[in-house]
Protein backbone atom coordinates (compact mmCIF):
# COMPACT_ATOMS: atom_id res chain seq x y z
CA UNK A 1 138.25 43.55 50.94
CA UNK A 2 140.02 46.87 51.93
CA UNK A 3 143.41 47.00 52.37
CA UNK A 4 145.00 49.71 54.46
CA UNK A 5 148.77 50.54 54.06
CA UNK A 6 150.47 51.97 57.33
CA UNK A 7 153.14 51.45 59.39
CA UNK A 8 152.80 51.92 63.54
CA UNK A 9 150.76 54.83 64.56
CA UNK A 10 149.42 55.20 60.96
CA UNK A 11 146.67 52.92 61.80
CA UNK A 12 145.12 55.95 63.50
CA UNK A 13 144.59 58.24 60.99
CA UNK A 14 140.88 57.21 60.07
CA UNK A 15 140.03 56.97 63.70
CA UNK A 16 141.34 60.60 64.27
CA UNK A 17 139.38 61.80 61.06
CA UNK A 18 136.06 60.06 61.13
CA UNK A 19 135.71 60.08 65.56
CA UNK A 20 135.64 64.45 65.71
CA UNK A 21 133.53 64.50 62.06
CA UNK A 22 131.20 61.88 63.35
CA UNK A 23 130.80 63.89 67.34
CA UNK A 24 130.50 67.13 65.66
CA UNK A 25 127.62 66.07 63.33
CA UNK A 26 126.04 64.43 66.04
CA UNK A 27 126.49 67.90 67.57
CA UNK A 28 124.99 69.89 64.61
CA UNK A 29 121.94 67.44 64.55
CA UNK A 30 120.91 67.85 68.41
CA UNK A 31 121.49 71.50 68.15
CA UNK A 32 119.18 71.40 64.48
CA UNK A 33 116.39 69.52 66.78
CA UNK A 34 116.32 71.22 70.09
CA UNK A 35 116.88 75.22 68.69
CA UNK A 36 115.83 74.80 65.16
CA UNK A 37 116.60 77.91 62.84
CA UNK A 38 120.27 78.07 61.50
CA UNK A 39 121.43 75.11 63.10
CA UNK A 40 118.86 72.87 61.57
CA UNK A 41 120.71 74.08 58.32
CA UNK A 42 122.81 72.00 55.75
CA UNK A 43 125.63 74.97 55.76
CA UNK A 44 125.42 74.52 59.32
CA UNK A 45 126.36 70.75 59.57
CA UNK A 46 128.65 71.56 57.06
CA UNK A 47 130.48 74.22 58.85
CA UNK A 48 130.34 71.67 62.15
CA UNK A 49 132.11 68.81 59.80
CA UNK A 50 134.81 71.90 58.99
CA UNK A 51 135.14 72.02 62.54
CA UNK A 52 135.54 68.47 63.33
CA UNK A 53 138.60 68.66 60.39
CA UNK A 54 140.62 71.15 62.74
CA UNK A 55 140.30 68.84 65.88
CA UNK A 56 141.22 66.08 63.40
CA UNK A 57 144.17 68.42 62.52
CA UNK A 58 145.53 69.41 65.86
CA UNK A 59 144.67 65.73 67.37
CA UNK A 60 147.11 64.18 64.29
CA UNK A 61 149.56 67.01 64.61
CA UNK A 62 150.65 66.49 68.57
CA UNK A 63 150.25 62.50 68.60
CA UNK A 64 152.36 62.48 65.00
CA UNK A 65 155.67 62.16 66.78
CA UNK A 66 157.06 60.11 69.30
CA UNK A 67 158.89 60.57 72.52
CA UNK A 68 160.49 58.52 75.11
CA UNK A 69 161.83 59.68 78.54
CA UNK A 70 165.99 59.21 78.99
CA UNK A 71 167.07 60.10 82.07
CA UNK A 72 164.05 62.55 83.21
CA UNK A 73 164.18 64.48 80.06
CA UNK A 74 162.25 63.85 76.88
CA UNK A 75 163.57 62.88 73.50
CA UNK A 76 162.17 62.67 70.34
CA UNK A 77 162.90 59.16 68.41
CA UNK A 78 162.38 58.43 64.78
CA UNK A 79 158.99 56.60 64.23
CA UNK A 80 158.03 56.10 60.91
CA UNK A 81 154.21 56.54 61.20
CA UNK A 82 152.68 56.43 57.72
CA UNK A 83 149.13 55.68 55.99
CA UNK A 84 149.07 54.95 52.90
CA UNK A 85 153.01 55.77 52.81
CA UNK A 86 151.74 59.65 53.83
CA UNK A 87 153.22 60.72 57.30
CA UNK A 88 151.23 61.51 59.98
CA UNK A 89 152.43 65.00 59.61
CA UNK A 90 151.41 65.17 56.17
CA UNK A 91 148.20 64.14 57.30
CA UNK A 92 147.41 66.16 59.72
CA UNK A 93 148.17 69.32 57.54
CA UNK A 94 145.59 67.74 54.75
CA UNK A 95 143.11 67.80 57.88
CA UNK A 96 143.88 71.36 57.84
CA UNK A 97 143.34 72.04 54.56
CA UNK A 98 139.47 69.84 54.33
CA UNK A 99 138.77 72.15 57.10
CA UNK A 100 139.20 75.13 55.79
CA UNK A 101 137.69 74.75 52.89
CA UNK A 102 134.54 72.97 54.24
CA UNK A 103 134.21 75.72 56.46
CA UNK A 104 134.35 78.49 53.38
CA UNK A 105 132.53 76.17 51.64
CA UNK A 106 129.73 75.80 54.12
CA UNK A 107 130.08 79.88 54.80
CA UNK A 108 129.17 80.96 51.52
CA UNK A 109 126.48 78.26 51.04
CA UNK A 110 125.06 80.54 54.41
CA UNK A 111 125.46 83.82 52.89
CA UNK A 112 124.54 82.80 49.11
């Protein structure tokens, strides 16, 4: 049995990290079968899962806080939005980080 810790729009941290991973390596496979060549390469999917990391990261970062409209102007409110008592924030800057260095890892698996 898994048990996942969060607290309101934590819940959607694995959806925003495995839904652009998942879509991009779809991507990198289609692109391996129809053109063959470098895309049908592992540093290639690799690079494409690096990729799907920064969506991840910029899809967390504007959805991890909250606003509500007062009087025709926006306001930001204090949401607690944790997984795995990490912010969203948090988060989305560790999506950063995977991305980067699945992408350099993926690079130099190219040029090695």
């Amino acid at each position: 049995m898994i048990f996942l810790i969060y607290k309101n729009r934590g819940i959607l941290i694995p959806v925003f990290l495995i839904v652009p991973a998942i879509g991009f390596l779809i991507l990198s496979g289609e692109l391996g079968r129809n053109f063959g060549g470098y895309f049908a390469t592992e540093s290639f999917k690799q690079i494409m899962i690096g990729i799907g990391f920064l969506i991840s990261f910029i899809w967390t970062y504007l959805t991890s806080e909250d606003f509500i409209i007062v009087d025709g102007k926006k306001e930001k409110i204090e949401m607690f939005n944790h997984f795995f008592y990490i912010p969203n924030k948090t988060w989305s800057y560790i999506m950063l980080g995977f991305g980067i260095l699945v992408i350099i890892g993926g690079l130099l698996e190219f040029f090695s």
